[in-house]
N, C-alpha and C. Protein backbone atom coordinates (compact mmCIF):
# COMPACT_ATOMS: atom_id res chain seq x y z
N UNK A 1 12.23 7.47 7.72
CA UNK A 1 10.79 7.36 7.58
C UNK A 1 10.43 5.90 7.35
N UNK A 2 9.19 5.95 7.98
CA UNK A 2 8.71 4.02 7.93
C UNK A 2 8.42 4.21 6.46
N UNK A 3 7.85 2.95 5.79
CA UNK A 3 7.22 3.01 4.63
C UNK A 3 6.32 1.74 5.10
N UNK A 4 4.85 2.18 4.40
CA UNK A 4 4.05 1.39 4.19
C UNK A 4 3.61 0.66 2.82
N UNK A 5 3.55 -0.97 2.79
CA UNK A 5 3.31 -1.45 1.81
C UNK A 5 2.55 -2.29 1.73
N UNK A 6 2.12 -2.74 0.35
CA UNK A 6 1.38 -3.59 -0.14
C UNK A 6 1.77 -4.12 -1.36
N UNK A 7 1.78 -5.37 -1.43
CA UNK A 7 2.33 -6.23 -2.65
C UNK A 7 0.69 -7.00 -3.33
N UNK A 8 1.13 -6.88 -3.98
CA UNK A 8 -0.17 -7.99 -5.15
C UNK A 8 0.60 -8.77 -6.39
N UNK A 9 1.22 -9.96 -6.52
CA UNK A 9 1.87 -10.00 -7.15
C UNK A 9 0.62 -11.57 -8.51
N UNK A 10 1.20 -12.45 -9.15
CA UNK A 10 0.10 -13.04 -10.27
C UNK A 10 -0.24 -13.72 -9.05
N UNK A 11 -1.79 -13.78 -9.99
CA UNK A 11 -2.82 -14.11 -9.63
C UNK A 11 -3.69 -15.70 -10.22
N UNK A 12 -3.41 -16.77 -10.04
CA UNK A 12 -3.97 -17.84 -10.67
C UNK A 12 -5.30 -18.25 -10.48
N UNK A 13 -6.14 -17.53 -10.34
CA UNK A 13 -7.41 -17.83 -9.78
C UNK A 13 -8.24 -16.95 -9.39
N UNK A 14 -9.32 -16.26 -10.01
CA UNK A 14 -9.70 -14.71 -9.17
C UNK A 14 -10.57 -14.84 -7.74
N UNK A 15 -9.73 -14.29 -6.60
CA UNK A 15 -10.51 -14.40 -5.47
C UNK A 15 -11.56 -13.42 -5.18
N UNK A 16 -12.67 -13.79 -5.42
CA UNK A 16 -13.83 -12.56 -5.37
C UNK A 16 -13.69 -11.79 -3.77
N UNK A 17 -13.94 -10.91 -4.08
CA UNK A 17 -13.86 -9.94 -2.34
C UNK A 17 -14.40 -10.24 -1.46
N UNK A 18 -15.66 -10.83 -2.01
CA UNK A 18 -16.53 -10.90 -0.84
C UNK A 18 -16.22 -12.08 -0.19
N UNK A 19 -15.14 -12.86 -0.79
CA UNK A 19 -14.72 -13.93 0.26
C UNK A 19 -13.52 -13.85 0.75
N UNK A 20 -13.17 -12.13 1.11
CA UNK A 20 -12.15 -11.75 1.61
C UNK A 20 -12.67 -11.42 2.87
N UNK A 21 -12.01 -11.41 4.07
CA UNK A 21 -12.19 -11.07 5.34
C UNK A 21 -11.16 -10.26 5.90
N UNK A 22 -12.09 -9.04 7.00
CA UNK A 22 -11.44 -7.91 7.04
C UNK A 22 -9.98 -8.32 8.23
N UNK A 23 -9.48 -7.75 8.38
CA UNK A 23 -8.61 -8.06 9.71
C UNK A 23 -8.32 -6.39 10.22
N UNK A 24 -8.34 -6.57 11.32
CA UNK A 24 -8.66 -5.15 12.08
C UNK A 24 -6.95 -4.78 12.82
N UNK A 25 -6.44 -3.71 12.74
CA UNK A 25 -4.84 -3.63 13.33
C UNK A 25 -5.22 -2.26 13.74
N UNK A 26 -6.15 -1.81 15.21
CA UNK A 26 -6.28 -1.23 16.02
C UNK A 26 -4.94 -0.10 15.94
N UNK A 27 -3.67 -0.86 16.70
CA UNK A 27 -2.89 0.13 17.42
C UNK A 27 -2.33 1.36 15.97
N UNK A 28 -2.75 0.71 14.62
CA UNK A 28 -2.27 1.74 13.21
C UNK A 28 -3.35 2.39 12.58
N UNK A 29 -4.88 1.90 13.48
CA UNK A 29 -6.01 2.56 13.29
C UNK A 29 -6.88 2.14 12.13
N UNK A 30 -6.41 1.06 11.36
CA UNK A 30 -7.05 1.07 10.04
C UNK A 30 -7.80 -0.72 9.51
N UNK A 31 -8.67 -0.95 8.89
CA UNK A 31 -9.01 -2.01 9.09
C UNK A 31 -8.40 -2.38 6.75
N UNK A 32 -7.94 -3.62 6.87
CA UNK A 32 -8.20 -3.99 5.47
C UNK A 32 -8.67 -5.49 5.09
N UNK A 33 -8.89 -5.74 3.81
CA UNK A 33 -9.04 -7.05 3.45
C UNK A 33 -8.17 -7.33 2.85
N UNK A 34 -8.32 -9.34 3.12
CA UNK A 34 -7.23 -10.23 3.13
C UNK A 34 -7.70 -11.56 2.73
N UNK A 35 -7.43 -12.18 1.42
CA UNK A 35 -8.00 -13.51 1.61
C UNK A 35 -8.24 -14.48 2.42
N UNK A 36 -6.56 -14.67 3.17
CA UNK A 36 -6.75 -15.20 3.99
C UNK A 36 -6.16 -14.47 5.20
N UNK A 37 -5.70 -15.11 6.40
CA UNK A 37 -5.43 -14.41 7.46
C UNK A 37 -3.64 -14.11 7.38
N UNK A 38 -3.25 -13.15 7.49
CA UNK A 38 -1.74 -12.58 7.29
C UNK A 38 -1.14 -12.74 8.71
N UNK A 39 0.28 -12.84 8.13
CA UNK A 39 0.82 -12.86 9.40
C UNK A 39 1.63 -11.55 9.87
N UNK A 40 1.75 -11.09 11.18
CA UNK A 40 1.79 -9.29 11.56
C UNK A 40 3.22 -9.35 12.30
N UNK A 41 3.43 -8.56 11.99
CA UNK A 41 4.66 -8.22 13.14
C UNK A 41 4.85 -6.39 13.55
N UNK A 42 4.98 -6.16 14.38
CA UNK A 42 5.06 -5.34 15.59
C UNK A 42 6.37 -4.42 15.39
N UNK A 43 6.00 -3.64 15.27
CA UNK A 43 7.61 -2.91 15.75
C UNK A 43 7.34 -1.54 16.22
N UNK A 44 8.51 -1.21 16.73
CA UNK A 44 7.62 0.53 17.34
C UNK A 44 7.16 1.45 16.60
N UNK A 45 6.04 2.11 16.77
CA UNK A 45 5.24 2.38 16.10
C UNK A 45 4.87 2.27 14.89
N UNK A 46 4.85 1.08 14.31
CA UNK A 46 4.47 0.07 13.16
C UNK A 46 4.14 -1.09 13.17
N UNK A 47 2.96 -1.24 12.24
CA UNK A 47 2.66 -2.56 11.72
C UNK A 47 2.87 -3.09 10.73
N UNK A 48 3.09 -4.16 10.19
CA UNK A 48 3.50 -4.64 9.07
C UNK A 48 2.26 -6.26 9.12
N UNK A 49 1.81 -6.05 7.94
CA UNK A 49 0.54 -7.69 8.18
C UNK A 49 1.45 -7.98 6.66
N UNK A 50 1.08 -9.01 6.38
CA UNK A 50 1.83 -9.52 4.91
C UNK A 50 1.78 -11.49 4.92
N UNK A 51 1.13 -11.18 3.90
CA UNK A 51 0.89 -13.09 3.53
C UNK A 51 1.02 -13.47 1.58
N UNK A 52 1.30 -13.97 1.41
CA UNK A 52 1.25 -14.92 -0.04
C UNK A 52 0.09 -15.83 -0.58
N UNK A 53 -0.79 -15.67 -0.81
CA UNK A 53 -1.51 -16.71 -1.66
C UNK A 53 -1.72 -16.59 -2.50
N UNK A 54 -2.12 -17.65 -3.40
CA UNK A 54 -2.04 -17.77 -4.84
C UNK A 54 -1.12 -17.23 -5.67
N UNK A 55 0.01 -17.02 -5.37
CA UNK A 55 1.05 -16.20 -6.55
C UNK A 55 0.91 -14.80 -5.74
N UNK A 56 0.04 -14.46 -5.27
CA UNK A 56 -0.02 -13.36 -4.69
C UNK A 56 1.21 -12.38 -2.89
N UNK A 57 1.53 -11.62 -3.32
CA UNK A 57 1.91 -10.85 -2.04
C UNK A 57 1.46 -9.86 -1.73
N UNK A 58 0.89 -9.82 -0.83
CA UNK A 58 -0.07 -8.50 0.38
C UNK A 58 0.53 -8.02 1.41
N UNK A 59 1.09 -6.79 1.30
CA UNK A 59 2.01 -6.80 2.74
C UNK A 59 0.94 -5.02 2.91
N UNK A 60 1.02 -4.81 3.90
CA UNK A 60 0.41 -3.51 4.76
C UNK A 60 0.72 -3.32 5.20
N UNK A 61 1.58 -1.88 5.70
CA UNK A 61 2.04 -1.64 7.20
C UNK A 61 2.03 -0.16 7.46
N UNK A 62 1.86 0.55 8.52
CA UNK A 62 1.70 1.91 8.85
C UNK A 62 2.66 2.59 9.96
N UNK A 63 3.35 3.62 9.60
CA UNK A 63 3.96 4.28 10.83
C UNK A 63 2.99 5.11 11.45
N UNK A 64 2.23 5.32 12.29
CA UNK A 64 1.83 5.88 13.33
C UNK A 64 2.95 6.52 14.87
N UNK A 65 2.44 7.00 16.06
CA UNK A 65 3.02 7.40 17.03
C UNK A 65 3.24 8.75 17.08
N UNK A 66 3.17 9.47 15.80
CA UNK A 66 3.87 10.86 15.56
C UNK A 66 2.62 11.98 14.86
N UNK A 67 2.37 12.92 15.40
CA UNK A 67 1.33 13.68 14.33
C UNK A 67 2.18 14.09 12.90
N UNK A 68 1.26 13.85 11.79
CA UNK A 68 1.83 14.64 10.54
C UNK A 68 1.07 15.79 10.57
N UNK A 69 2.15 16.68 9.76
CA UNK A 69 1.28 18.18 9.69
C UNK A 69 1.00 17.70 8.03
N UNK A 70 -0.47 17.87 7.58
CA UNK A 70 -0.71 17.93 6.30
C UNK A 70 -0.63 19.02 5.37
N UNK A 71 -0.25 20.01 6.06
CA UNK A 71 0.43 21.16 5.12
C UNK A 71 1.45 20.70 4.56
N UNK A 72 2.60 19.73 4.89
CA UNK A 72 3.56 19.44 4.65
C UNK A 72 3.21 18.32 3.65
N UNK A 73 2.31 17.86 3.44
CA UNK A 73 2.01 16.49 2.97
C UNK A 73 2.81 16.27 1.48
N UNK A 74 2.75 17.07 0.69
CA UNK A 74 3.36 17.11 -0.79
C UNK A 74 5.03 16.40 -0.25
N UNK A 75 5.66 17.14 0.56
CA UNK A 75 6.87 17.48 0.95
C UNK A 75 6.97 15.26 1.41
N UNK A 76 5.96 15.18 2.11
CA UNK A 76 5.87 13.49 3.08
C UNK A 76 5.37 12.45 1.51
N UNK A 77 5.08 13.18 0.75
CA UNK A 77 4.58 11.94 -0.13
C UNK A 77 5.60 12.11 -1.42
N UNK A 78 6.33 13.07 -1.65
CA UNK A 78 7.83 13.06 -2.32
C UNK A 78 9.03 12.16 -1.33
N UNK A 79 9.02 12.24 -0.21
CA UNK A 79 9.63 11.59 0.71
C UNK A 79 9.51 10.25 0.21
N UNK A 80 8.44 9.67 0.40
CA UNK A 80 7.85 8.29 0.15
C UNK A 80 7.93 7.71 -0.79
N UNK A 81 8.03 8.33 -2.24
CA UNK A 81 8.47 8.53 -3.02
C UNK A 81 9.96 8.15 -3.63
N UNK A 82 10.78 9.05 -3.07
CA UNK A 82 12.09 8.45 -2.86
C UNK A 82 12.40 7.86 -2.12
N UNK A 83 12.02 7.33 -0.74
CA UNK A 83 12.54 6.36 -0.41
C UNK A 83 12.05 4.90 -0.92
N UNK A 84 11.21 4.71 -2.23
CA UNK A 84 11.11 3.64 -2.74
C UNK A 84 11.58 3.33 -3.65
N UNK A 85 11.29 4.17 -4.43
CA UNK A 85 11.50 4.10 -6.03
C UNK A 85 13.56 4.66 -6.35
N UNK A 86 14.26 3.24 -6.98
CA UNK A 86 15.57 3.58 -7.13
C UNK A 86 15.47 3.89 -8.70
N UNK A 87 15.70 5.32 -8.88
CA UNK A 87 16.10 5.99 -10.12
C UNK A 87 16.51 5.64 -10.94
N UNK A 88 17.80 4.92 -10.48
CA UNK A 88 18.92 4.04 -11.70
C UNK A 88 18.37 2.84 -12.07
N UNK A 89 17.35 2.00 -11.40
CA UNK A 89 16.90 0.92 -11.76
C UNK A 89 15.72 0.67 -11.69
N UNK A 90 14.37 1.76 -11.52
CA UNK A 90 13.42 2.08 -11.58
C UNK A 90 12.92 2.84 -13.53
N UNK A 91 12.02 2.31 -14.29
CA UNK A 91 10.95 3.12 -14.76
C UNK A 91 9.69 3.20 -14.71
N UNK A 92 9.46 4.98 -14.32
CA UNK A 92 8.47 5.10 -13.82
C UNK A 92 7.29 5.17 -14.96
N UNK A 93 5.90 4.49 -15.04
CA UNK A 93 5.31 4.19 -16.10
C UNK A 93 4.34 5.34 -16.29
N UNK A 94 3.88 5.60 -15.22
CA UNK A 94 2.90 6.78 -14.45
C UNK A 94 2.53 6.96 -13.89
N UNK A 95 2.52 8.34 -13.39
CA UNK A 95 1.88 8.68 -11.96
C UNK A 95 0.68 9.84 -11.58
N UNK A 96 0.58 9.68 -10.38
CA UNK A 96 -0.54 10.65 -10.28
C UNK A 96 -0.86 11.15 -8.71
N UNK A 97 -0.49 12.15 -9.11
CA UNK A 97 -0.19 13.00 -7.90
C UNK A 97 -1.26 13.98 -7.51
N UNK A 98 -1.09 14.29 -6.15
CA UNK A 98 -2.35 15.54 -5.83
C UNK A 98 -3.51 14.97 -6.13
N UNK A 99 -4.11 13.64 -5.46
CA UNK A 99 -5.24 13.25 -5.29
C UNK A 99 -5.76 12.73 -3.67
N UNK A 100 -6.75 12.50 -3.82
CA UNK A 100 -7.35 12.36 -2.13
C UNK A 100 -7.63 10.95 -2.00
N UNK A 101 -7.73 10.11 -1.05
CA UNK A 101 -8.22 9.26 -0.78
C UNK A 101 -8.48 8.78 0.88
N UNK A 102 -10.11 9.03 1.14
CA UNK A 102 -10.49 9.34 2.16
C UNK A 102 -10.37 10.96 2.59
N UNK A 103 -10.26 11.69 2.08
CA UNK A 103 -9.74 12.72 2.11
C UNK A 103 -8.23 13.15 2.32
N UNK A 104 -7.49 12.54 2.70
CA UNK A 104 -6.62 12.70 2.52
C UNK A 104 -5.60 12.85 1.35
N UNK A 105 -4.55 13.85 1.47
CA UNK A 105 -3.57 13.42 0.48
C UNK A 105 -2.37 12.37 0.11
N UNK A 106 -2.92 11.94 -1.28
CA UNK A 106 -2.16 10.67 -1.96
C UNK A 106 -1.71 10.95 -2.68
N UNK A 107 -0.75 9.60 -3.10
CA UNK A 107 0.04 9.91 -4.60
C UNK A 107 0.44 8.18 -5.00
N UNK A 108 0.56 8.17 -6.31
CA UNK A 108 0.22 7.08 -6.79
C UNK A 108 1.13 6.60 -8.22
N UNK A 109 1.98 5.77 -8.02
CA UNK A 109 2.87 5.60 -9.04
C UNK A 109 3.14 4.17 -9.50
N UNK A 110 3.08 4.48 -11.31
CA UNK A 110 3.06 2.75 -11.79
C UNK A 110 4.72 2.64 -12.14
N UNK A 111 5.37 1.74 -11.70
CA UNK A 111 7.07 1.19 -11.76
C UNK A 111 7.27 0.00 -12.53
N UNK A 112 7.99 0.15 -12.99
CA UNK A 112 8.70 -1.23 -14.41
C UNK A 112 10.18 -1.30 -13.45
N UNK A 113 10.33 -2.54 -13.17
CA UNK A 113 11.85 -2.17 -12.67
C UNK A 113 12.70 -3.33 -13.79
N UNK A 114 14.20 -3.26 -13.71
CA UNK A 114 14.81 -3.96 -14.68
C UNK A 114 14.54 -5.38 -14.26
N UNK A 115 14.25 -5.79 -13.21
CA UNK A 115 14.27 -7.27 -13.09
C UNK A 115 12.83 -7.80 -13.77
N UNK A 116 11.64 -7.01 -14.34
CA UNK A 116 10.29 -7.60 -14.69
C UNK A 116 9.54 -7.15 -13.44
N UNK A 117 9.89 -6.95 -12.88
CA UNK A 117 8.42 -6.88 -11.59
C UNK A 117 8.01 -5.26 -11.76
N UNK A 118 6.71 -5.46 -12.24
CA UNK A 118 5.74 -4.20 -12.26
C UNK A 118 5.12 -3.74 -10.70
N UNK A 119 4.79 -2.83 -10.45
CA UNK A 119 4.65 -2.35 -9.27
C UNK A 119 3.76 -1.39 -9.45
N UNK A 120 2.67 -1.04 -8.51
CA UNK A 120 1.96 0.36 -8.21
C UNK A 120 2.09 0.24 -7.10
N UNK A 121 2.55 1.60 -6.58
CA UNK A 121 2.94 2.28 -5.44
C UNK A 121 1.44 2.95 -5.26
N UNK A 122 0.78 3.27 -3.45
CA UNK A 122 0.48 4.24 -3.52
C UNK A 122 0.35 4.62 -2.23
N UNK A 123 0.82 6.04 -1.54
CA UNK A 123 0.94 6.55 -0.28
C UNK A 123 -0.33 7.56 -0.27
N UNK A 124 -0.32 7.30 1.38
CA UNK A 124 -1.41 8.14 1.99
C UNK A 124 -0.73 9.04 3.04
N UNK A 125 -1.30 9.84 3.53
CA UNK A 125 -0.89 10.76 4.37
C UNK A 125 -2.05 11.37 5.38
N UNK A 126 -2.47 11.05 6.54
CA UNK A 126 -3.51 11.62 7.90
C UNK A 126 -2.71 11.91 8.97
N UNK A 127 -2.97 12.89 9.72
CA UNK A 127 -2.54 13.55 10.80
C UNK A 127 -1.85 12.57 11.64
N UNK A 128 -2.30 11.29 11.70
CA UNK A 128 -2.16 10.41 12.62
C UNK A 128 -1.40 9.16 12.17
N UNK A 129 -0.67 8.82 10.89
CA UNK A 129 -0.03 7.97 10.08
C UNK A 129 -0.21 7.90 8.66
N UNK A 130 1.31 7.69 8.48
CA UNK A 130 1.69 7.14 7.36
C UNK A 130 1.36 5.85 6.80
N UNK A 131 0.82 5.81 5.59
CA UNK A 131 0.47 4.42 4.70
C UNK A 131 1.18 4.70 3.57
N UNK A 132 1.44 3.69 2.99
CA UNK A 132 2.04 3.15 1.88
C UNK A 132 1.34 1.85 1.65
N UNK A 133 1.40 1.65 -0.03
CA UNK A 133 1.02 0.23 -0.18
C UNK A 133 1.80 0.11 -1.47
N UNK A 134 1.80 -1.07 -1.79
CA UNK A 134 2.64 -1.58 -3.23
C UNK A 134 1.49 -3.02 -3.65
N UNK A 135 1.51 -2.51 -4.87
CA UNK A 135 0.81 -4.08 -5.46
C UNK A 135 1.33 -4.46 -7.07
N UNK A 136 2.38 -5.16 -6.68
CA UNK A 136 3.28 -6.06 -7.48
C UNK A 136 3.06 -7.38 -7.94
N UNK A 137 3.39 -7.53 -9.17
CA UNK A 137 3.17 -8.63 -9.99
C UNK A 137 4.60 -8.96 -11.12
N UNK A 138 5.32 -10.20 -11.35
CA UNK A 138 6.11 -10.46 -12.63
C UNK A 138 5.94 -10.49 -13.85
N UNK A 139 6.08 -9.89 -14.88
CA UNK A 139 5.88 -9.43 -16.11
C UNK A 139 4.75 -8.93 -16.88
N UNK A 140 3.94 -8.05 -15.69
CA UNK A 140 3.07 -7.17 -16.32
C UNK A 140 2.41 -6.52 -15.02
N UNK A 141 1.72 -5.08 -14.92
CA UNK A 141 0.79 -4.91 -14.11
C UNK A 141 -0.43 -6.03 -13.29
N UNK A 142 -0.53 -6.07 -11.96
CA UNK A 142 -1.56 -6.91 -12.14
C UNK A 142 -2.98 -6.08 -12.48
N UNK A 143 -4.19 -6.97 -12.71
CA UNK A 143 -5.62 -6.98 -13.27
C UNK A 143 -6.43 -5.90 -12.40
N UNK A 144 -6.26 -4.73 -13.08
CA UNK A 144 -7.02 -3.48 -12.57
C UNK A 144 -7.80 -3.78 -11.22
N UNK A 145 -9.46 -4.69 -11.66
CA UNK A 145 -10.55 -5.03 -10.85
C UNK A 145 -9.39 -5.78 -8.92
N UNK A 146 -8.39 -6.34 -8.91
CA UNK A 146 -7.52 -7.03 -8.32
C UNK A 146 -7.02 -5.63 -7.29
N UNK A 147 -6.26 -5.12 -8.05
CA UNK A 147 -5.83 -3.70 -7.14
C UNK A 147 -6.86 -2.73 -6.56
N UNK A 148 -8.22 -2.70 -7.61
CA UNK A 148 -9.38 -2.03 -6.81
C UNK A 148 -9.80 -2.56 -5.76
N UNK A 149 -9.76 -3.77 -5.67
CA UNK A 149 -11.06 -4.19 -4.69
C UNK A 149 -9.93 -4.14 -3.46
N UNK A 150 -8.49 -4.65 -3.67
CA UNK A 150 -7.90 -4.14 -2.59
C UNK A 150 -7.27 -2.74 -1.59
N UNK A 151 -7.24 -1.76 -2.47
CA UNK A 151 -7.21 -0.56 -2.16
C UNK A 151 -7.76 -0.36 -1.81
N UNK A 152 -9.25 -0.31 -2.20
CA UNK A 152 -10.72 -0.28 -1.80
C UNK A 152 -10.91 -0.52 -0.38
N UNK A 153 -10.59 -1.34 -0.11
CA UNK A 153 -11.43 -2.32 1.40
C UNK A 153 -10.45 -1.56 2.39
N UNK A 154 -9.28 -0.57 2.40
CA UNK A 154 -8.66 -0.22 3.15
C UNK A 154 -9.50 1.16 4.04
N UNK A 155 -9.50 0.83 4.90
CA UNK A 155 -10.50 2.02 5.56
C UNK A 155 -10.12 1.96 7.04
N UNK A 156 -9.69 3.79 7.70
CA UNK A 156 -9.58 3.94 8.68
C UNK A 156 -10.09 3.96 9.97
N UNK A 157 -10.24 3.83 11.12
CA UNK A 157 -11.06 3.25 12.26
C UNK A 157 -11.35 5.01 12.67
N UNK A 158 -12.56 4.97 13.65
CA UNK A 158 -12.71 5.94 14.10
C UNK A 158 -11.98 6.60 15.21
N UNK A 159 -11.41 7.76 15.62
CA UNK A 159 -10.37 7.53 16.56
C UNK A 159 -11.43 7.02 17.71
């Protein structure tokens, strides 16, 4: 299974949203914001966009090509699940499962790993691709308002 991600790691400077600009990745259907412009790479049926500024890492990427059945979705977002999070060197801080976003089903998990890097995970699941995102920071969660406004701005294209 692909995994989709997103990194947010410290932040030295707060970049207000509205001087974020969207960038549009058609062939995975979904549009997000980006301070600045990321750089993408291609692979079969995936995208991956991902850039660094300010202390920061933003990575996005989606498996598409394949229908998901969303009956199954619990089953695809435990998947996602484990294929991120390593048990033996993962603690998990909290999570939250069996929620929607966009209507769809999500799931959403805060990670302490042994090296210091805090992490929120959170996967999506639509008929038409897989998302994942991660927004990571070194020695603490990053700044709530930071992970909202980026989660936030993620929104799917019309088919």
């Amino acid at each position: 299974m692909f995994f989709c991600l997103t990194g947010l790691g410290l932040l030295s400077g707060f970049v207000f949203q509205s001087e974020w600009k969207y960038y549009l990745y058609a062939e995975a259907g979904f549009r997000i914001r980006f301070p600045v412009a990321p750089k993408v790479a291609q692979e079969q049926n995936a995208t991956v966009a991902q850039i660094q500024f300010q202390g920061i890492t933003y990575q996005v990427a989606a498996q598409y090509g394949q229908r998901f059945d969303l009956n199954l979705a619990e089953k695809l977002l435990e998947e996602s699940e484990a294929g991120f999070v390593d048990p033996g060197q993962d603690n998990i801080v909290s999570r939250r499962d069996n929620f929607k976003v966009k209507n769809y089903p999500a799931k959403e998990i805060r990670i302490r790993t042994q090296d210091g890097l805090f992490i929120i995970f959170r996967a999506i699941i639509t008929p038409k691709c897989t998302y994942q995102f991660v927004v990571s920071r070194n020695g603490a969660f990053a700044e709530a308002a930071l992970v909202t406004q980026f989660f936030d701005s993620f929104a799917m294209l019309a088919p």
